[in-house]
C-alpha atoms as a PDB file:
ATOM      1  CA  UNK A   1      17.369  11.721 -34.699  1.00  0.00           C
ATOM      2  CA  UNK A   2      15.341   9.683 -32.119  1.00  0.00           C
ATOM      3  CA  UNK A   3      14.052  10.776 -29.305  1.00  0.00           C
ATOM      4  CA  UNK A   4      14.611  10.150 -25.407  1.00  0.00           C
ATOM      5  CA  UNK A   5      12.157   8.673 -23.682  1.00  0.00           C
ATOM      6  CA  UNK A   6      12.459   9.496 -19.930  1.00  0.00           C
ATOM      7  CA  UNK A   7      10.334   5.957 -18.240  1.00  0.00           C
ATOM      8  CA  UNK A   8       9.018   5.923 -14.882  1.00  0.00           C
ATOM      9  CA  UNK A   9       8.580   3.180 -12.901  1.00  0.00           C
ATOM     10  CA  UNK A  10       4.720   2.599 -11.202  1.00  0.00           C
ATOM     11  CA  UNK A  11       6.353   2.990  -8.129  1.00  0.00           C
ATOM     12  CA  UNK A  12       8.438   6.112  -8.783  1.00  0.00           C
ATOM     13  CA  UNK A  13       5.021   7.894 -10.176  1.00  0.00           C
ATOM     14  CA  UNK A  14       3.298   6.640  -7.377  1.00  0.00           C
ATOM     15  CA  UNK A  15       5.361   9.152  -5.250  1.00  0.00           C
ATOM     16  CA  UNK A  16       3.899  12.370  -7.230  1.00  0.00           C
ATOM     17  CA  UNK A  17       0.061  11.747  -5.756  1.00  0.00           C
ATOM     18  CA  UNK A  18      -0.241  15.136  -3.628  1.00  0.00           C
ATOM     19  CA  UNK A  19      -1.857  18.317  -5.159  1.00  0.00           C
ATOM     20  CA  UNK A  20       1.894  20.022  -4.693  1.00  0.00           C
ATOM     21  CA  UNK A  21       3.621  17.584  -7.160  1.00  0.00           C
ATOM     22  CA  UNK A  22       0.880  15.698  -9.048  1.00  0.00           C
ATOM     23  CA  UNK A  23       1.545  13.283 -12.151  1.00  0.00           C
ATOM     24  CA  UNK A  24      -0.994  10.789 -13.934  1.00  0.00           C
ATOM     25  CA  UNK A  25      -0.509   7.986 -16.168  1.00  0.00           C
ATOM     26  CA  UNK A  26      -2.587   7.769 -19.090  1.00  0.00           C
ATOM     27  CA  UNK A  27      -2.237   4.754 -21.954  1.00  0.00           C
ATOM     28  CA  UNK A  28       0.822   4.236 -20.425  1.00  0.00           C
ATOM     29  CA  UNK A  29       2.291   7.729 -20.887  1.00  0.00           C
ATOM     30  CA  UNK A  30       3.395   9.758 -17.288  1.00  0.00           C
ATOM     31  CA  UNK A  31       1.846  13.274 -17.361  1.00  0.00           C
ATOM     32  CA  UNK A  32       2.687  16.039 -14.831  1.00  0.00           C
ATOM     33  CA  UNK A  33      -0.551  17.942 -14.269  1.00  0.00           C
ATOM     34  CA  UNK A  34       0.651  20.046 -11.209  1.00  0.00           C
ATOM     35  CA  UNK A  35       0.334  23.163 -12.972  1.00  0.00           C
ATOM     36  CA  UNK A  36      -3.056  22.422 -15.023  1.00  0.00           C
ATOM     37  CA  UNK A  37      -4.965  21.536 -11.613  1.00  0.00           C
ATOM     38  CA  UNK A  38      -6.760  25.203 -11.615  1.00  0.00           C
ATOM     39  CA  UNK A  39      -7.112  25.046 -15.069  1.00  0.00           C
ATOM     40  CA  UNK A  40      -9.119  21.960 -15.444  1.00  0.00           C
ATOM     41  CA  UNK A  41     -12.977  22.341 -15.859  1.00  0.00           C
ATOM     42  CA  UNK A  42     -14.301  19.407 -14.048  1.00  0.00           C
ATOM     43  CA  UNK A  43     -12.702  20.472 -11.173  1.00  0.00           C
ATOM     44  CA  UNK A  44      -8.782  19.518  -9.655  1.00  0.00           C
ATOM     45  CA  UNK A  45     -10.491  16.745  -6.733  1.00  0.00           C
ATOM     46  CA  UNK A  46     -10.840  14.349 -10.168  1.00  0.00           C
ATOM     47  CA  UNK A  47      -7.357  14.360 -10.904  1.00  0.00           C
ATOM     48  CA  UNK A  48      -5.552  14.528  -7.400  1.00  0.00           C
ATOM     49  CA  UNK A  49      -8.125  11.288  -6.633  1.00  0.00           C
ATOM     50  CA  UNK A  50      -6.047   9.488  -8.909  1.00  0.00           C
ATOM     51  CA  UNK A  51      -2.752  11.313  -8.342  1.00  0.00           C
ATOM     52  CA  UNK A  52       0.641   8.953  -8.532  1.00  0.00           C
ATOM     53  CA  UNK A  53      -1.850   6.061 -10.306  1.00  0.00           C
ATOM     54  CA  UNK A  54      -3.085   4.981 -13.882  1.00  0.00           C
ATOM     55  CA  UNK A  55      -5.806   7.530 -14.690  1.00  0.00           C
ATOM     56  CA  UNK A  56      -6.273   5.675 -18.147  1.00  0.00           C
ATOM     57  CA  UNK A  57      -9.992   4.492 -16.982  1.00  0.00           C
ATOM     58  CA  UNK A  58     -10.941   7.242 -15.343  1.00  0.00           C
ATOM     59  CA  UNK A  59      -9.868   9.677 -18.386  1.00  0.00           C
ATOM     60  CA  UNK A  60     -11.651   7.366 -21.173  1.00  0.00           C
ATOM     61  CA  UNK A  61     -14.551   7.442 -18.740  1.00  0.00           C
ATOM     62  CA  UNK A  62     -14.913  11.279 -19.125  1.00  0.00           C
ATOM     63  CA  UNK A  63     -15.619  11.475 -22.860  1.00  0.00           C
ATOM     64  CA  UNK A  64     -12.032  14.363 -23.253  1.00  0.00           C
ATOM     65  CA  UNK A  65     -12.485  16.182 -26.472  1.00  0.00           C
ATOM     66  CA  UNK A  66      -9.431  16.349 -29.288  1.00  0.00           C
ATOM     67  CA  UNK A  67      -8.622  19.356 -28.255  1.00  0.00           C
ATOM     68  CA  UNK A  68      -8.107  17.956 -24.225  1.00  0.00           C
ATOM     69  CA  UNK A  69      -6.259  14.871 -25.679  1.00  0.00           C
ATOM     70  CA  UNK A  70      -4.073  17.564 -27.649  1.00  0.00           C
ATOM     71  CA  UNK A  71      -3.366  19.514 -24.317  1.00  0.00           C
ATOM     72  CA  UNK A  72      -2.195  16.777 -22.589  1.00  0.00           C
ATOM     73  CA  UNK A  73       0.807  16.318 -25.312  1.00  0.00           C
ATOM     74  CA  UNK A  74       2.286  19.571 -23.227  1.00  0.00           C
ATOM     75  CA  UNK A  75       2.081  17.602 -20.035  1.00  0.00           C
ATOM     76  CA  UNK A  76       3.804  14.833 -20.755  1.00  0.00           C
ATOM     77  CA  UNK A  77       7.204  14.246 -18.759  1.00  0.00           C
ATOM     78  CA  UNK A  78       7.535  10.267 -20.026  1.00  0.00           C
ATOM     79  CA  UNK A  79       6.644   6.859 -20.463  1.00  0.00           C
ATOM     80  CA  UNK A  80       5.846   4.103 -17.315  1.00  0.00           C
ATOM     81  CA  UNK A  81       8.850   1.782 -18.226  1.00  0.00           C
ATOM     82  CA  UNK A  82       7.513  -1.814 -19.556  1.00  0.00           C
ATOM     83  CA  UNK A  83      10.228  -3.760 -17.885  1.00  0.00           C
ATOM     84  CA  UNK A  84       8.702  -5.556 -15.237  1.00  0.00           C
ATOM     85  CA  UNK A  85       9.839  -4.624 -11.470  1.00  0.00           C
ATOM     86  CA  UNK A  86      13.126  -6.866 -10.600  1.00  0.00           C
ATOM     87  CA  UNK A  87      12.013  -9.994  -7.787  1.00  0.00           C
ATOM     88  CA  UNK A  88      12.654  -9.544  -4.394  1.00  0.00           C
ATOM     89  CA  UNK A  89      15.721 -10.139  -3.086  1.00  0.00           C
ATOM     90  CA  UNK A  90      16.141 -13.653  -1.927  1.00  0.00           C
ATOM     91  CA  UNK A  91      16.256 -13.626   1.723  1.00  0.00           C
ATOM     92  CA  UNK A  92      19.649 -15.104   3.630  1.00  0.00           C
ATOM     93  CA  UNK A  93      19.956 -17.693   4.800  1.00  0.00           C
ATOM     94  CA  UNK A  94      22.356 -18.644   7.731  1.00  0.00           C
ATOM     95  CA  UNK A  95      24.079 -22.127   6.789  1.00  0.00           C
ATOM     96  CA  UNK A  96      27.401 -21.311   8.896  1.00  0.00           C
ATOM     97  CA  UNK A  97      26.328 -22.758  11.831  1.00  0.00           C
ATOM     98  CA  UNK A  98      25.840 -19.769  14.025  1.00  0.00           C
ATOM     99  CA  UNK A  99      22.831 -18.185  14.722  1.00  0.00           C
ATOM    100  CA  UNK A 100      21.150 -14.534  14.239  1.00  0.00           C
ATOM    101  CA  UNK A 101      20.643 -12.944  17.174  1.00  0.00           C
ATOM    102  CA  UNK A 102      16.495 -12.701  15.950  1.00  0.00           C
ATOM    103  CA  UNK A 103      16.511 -16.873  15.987  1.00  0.00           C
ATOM    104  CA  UNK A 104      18.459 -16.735  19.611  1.00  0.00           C
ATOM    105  CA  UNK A 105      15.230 -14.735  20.569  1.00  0.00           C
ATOM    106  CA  UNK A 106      13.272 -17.181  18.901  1.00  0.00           C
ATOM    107  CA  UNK A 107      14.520 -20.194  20.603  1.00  0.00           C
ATOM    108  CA  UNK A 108      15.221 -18.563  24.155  1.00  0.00           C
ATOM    109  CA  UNK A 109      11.216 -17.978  24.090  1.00  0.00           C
ATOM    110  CA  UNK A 110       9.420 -20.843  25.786  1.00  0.00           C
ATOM    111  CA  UNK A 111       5.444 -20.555  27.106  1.00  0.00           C
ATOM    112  CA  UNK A 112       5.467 -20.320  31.026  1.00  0.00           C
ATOM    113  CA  UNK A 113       3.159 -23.835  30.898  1.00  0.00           C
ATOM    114  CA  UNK A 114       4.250 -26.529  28.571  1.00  0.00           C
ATOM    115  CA  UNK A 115       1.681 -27.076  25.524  1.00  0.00           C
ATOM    116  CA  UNK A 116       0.467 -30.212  26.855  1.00  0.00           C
ATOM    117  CA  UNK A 117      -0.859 -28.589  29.957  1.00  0.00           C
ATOM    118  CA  UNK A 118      -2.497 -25.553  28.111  1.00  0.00           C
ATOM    119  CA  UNK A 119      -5.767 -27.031  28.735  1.00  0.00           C
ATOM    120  CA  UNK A 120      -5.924 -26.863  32.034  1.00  0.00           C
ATOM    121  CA  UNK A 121      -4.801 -23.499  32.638  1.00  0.00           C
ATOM    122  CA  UNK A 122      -7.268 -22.480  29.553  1.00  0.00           C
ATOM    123  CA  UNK A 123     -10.296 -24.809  31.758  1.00  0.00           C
ATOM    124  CA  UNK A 124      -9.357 -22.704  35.325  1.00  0.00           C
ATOM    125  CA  UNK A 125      -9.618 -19.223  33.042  1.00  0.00           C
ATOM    126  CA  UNK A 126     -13.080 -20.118  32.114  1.00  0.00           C
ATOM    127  CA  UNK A 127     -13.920 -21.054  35.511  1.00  0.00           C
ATOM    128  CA  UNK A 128     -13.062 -18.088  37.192  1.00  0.00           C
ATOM    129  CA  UNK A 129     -14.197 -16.181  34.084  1.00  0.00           C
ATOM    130  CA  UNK A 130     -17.596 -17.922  34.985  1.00  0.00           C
ATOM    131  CA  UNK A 131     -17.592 -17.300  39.095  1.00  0.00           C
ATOM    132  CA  UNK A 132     -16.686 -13.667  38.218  1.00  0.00           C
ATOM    133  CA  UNK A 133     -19.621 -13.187  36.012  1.00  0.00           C
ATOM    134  CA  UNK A 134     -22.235 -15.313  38.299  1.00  0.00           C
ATOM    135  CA  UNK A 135     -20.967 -12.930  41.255  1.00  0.00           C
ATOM    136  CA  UNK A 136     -21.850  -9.763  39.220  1.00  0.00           C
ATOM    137  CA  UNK A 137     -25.271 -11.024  38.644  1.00  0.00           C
ATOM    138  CA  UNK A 138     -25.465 -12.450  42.023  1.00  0.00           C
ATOM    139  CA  UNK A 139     -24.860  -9.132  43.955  1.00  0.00           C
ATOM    140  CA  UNK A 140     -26.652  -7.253  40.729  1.00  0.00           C
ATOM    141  CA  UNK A 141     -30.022  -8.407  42.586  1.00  0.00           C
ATOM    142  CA  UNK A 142     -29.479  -7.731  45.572  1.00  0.00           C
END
């Protein structure tokens, strides 16, 4: 008789990355290690780094024995699910002729100067950005 695989999405493991509820994915299996955090020798700040992510690298990395990679068989609570994560959803768009109240906001906005005369406003900033300064100096010496 075969048996069921529970899969986890990245995202849904992603949600156990605390050291109160802390799973790892390893070669693509999902492991829940909350209760083997005190146990572990190197420490439980290695694991709950990588808590909620693929720890595959990181594991490899740390030369486990047989008898670690045998342990971890108890852990195990599924598979990451191979299916990739369904698109987006397309956004709406409004083709009835009326508008959302967002694009009313949109076009009620208008700049207090028309672009064109941007410059000049931008030109007496400076200006008086400039006098400022030069009086600060100015009475500085004084």
């Amino acid at each position: 008789m075969p048996t069921i695989v529970k899969l986890f999405s990245p995202q849904e493991t992603s949600q156990h990355d605390t050291r109160e509820d802390c799973w790892i994915i390893v070669d693509g299996k999902v492991y829940d290690v909350t209760e083997y955090l005190d146990d572990h020798p190197g420490g439980d700040d290695i694991i709950v780094s990588v808590a909620g992510k693929d720890a595959t690298e990181e594991f490899e990395d740390a030369g486990h024995s047989k008898t670690a990679r045998e342990l971890m068989k108890s852990f195990c609570v599924g598979e990451v699910d191979p299916s990739p994560p369904p698109p987006p959803p397309e956004p709406q768009v409004n083709s009835g002729g009326t508008t959302s109240v967002f694009s009313q906001l949109l076009l009620s906005w208008r700049p207090a100067v028309p672009p064109q005369q941007l410059w000049v406003v931008a030109a007496a900033v400076a200006v008086a950005g400039v006098t400022v300064a030069a009086g600060l100096l100015y009475s500085r010496r004084k």
